[in-house]
PDB file of N, CA and C in Angstrom:
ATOM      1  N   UNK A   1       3.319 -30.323 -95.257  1.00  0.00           N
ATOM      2  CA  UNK A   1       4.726 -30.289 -94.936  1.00  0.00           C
ATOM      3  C   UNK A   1       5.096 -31.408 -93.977  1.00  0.00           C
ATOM      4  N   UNK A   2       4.053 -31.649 -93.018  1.00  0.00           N
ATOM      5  CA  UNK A   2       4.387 -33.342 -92.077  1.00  0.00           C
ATOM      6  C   UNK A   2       4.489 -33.834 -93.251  1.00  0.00           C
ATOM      7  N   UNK A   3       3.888 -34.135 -93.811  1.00  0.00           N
ATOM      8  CA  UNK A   3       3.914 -35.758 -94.534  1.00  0.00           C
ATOM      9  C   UNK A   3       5.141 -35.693 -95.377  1.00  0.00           C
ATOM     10  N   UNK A   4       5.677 -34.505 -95.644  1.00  0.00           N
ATOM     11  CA  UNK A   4       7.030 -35.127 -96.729  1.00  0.00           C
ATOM     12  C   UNK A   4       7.879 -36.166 -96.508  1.00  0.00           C
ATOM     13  N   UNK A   5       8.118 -36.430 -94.979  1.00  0.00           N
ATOM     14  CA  UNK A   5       8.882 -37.370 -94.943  1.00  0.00           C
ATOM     15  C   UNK A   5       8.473 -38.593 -94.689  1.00  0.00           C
ATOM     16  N   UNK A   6       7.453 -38.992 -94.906  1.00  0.00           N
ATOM     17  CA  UNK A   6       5.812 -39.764 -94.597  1.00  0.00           C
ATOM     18  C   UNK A   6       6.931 -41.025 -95.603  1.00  0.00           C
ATOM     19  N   UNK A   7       7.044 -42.260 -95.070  1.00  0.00           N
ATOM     20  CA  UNK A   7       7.243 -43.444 -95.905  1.00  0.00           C
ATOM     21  C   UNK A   7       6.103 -43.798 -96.726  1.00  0.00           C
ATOM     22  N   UNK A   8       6.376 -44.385 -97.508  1.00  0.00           N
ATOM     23  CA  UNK A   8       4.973 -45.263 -98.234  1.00  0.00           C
ATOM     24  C   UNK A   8       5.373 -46.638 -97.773  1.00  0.00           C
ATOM     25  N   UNK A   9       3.979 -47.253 -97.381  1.00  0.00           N
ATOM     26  CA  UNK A   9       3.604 -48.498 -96.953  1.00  0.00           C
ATOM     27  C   UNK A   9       3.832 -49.421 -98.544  1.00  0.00           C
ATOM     28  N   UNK A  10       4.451 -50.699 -97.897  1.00  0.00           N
ATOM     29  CA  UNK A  10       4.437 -51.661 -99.521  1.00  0.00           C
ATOM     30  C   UNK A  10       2.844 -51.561 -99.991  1.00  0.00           C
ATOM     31  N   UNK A  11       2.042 -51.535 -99.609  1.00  0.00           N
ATOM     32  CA  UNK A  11       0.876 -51.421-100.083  1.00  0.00           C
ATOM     33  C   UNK A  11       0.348 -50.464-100.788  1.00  0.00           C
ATOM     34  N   UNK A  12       1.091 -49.060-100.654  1.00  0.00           N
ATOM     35  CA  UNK A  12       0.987 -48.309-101.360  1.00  0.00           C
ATOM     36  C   UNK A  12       1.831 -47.962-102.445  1.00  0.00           C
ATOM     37  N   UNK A  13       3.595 -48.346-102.324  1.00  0.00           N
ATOM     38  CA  UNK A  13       4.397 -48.695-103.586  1.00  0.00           C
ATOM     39  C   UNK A  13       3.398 -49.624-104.608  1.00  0.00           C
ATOM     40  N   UNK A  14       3.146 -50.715-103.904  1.00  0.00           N
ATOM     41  CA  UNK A  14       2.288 -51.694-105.195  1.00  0.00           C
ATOM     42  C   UNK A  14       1.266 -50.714-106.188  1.00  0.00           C
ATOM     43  N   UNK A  15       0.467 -50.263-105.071  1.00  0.00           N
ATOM     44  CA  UNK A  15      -0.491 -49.614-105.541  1.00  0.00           C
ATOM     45  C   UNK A  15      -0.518 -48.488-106.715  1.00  0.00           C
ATOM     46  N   UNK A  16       0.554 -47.866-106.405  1.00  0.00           N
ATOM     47  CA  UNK A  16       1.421 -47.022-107.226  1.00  0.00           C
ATOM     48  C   UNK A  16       1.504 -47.890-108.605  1.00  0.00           C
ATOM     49  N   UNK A  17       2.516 -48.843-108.489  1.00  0.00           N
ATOM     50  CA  UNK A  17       2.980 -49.565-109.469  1.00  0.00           C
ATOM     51  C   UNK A  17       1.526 -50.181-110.343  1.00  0.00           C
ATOM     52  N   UNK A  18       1.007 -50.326-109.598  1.00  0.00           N
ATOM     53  CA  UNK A  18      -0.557 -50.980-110.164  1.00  0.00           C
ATOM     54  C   UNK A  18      -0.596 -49.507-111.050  1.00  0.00           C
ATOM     55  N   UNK A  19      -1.681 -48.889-110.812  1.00  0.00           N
ATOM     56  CA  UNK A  19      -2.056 -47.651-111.393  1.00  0.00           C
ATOM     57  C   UNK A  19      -1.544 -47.543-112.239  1.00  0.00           C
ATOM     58  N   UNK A  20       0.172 -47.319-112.561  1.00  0.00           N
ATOM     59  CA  UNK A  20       1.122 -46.514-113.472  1.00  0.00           C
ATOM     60  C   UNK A  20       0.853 -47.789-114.696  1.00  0.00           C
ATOM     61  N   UNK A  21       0.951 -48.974-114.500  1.00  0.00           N
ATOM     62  CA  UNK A  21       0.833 -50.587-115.179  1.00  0.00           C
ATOM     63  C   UNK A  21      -0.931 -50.576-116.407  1.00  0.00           C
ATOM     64  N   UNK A  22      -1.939 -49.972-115.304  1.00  0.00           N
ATOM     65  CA  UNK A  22      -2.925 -49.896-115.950  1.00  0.00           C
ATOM     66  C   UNK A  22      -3.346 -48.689-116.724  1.00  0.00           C
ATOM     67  N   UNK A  23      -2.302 -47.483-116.157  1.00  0.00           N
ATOM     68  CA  UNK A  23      -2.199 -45.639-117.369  1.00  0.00           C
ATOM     69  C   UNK A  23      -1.862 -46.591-118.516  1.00  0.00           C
ATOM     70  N   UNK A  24      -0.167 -47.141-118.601  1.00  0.00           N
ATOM     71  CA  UNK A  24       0.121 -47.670-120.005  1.00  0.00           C
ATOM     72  C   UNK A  24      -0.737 -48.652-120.532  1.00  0.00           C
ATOM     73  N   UNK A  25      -1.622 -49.414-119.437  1.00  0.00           N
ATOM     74  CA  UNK A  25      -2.474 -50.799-120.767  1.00  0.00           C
ATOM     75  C   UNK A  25      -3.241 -50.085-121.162  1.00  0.00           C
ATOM     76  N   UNK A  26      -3.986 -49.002-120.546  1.00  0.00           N
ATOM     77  CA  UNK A  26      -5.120 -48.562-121.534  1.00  0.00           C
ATOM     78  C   UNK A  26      -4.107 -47.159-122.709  1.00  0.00           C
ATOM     79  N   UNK A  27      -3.254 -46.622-122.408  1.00  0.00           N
ATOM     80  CA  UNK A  27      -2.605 -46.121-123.432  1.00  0.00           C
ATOM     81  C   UNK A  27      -2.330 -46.906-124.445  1.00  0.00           C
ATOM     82  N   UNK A  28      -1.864 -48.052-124.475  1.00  0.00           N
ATOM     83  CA  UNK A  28      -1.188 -49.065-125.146  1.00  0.00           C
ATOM     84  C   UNK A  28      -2.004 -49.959-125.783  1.00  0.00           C
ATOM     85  N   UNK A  29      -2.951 -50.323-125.409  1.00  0.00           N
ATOM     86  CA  UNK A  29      -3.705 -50.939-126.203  1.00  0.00           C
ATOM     87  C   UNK A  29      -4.906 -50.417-127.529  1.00  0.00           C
ATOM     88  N   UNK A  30      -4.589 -48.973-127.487  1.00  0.00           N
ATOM     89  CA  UNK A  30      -5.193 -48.525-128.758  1.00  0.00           C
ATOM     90  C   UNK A  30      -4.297 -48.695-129.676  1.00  0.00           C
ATOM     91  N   UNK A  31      -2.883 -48.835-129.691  1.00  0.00           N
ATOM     92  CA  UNK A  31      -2.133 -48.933-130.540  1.00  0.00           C
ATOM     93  C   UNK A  31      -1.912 -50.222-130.488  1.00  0.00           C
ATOM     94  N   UNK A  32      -1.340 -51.205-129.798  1.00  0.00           N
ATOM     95  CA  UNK A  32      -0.928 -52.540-130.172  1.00  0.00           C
ATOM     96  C   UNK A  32      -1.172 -53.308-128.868  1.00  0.00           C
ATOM     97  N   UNK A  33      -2.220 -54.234-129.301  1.00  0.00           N
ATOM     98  CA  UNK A  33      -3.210 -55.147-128.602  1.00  0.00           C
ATOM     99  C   UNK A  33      -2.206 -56.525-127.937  1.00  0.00           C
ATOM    100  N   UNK A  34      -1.309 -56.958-128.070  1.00  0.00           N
ATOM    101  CA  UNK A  34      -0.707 -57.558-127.810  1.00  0.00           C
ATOM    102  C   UNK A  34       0.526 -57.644-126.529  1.00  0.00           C
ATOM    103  N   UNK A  35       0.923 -56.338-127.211  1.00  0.00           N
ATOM    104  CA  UNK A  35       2.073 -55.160-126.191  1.00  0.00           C
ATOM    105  C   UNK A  35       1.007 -54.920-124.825  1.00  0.00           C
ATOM    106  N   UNK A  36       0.173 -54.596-125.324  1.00  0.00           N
ATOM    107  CA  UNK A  36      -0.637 -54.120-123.747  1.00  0.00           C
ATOM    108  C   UNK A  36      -1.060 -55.380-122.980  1.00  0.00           C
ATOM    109  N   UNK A  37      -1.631 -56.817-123.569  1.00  0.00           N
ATOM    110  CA  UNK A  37      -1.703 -57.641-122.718  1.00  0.00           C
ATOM    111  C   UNK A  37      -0.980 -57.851-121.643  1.00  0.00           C
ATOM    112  N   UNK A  38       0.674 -57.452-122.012  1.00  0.00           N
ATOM    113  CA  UNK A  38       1.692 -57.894-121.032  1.00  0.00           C
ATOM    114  C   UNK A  38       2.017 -57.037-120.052  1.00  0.00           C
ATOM    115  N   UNK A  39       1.632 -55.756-120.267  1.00  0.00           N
ATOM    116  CA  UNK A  39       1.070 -54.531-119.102  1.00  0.00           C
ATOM    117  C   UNK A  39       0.037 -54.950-118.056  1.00  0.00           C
ATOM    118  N   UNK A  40      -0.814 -55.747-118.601  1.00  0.00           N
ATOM    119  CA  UNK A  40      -2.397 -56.009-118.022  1.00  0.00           C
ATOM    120  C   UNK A  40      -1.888 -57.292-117.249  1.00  0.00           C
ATOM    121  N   UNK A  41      -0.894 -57.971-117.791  1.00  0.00           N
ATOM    122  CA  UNK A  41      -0.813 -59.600-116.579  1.00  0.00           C
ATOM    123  C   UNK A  41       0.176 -59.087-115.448  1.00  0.00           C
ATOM    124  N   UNK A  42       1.024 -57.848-115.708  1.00  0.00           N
ATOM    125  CA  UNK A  42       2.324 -57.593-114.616  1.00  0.00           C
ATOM    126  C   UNK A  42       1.560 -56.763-113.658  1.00  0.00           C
ATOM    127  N   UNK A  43      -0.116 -55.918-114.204  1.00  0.00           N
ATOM    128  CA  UNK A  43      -0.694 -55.567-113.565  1.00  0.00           C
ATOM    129  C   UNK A  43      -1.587 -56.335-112.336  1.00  0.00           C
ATOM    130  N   UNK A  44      -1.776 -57.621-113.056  1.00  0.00           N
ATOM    131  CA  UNK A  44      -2.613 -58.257-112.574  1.00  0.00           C
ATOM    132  C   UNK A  44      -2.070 -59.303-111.161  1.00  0.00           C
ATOM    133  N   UNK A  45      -0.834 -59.188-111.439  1.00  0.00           N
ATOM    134  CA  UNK A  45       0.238 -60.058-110.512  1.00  0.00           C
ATOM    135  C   UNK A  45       0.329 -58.881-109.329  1.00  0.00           C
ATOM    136  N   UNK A  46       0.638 -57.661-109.284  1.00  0.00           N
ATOM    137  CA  UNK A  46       0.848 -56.770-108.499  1.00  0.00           C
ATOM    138  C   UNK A  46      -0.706 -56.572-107.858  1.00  0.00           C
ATOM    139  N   UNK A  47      -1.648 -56.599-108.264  1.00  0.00           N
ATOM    140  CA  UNK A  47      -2.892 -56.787-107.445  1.00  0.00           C
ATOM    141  C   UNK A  47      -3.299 -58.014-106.306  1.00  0.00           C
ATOM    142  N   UNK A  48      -2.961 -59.506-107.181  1.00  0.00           N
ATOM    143  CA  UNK A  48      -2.959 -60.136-106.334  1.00  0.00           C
ATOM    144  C   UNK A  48      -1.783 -60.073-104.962  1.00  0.00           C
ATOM    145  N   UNK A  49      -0.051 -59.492-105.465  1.00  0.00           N
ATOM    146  CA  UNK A  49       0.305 -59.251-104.007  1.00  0.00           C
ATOM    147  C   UNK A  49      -0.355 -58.554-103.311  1.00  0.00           C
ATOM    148  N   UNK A  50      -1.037 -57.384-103.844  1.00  0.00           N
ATOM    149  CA  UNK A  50      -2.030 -56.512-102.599  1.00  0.00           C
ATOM    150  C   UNK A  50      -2.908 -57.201-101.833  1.00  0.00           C
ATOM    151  N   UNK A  51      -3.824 -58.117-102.845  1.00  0.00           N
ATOM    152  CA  UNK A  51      -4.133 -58.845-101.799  1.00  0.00           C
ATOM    153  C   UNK A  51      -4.082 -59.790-101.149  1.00  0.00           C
ATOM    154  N   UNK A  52      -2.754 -60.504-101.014  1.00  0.00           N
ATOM    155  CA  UNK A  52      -2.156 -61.385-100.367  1.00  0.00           C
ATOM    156  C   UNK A  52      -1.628 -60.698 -99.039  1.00  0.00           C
ATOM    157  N   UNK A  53      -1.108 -59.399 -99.192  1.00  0.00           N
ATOM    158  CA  UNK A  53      -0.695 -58.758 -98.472  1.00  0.00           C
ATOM    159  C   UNK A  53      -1.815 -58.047 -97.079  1.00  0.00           C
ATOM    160  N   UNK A  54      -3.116 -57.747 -97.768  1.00  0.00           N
ATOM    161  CA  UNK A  54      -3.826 -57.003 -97.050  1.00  0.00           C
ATOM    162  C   UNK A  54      -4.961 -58.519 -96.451  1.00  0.00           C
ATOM    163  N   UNK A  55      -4.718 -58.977 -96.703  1.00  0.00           N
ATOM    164  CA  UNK A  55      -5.369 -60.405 -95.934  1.00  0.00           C
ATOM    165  C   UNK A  55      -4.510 -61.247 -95.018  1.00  0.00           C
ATOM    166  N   UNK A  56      -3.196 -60.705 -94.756  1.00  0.00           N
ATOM    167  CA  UNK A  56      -2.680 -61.279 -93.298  1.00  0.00           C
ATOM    168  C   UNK A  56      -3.288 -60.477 -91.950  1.00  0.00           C
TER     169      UNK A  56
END
């Protein structure tokens, strides 16, 4: 019940966003191999902000 009003750190929005990016590439790429690449690079961009972010 503390934490409900608990912010999320950008590091953990990303992180979020990461995760949810890599549920659909591996959903997505049993069906159409192409469609999911572009899941896997918006994934891959949101990782490197993490760690751009967690290395200041």
């Amino acid at each position: 019940m503390f934490g409900l009003f608990k912010r999320k750190s950008p590091i953990e929005k990303l992180q979020a966003k990461y995760n949810k990016l890599m549920k659909d590439y591996h959903e997505i790429s049993k069906v159409n191999r192409k469609e999911a690449e572009k899941y896997y690079v918006q994934a891959e961009k949101i990782l490197t902000e993490i760690k751009t972010i967690q290395s200041k």
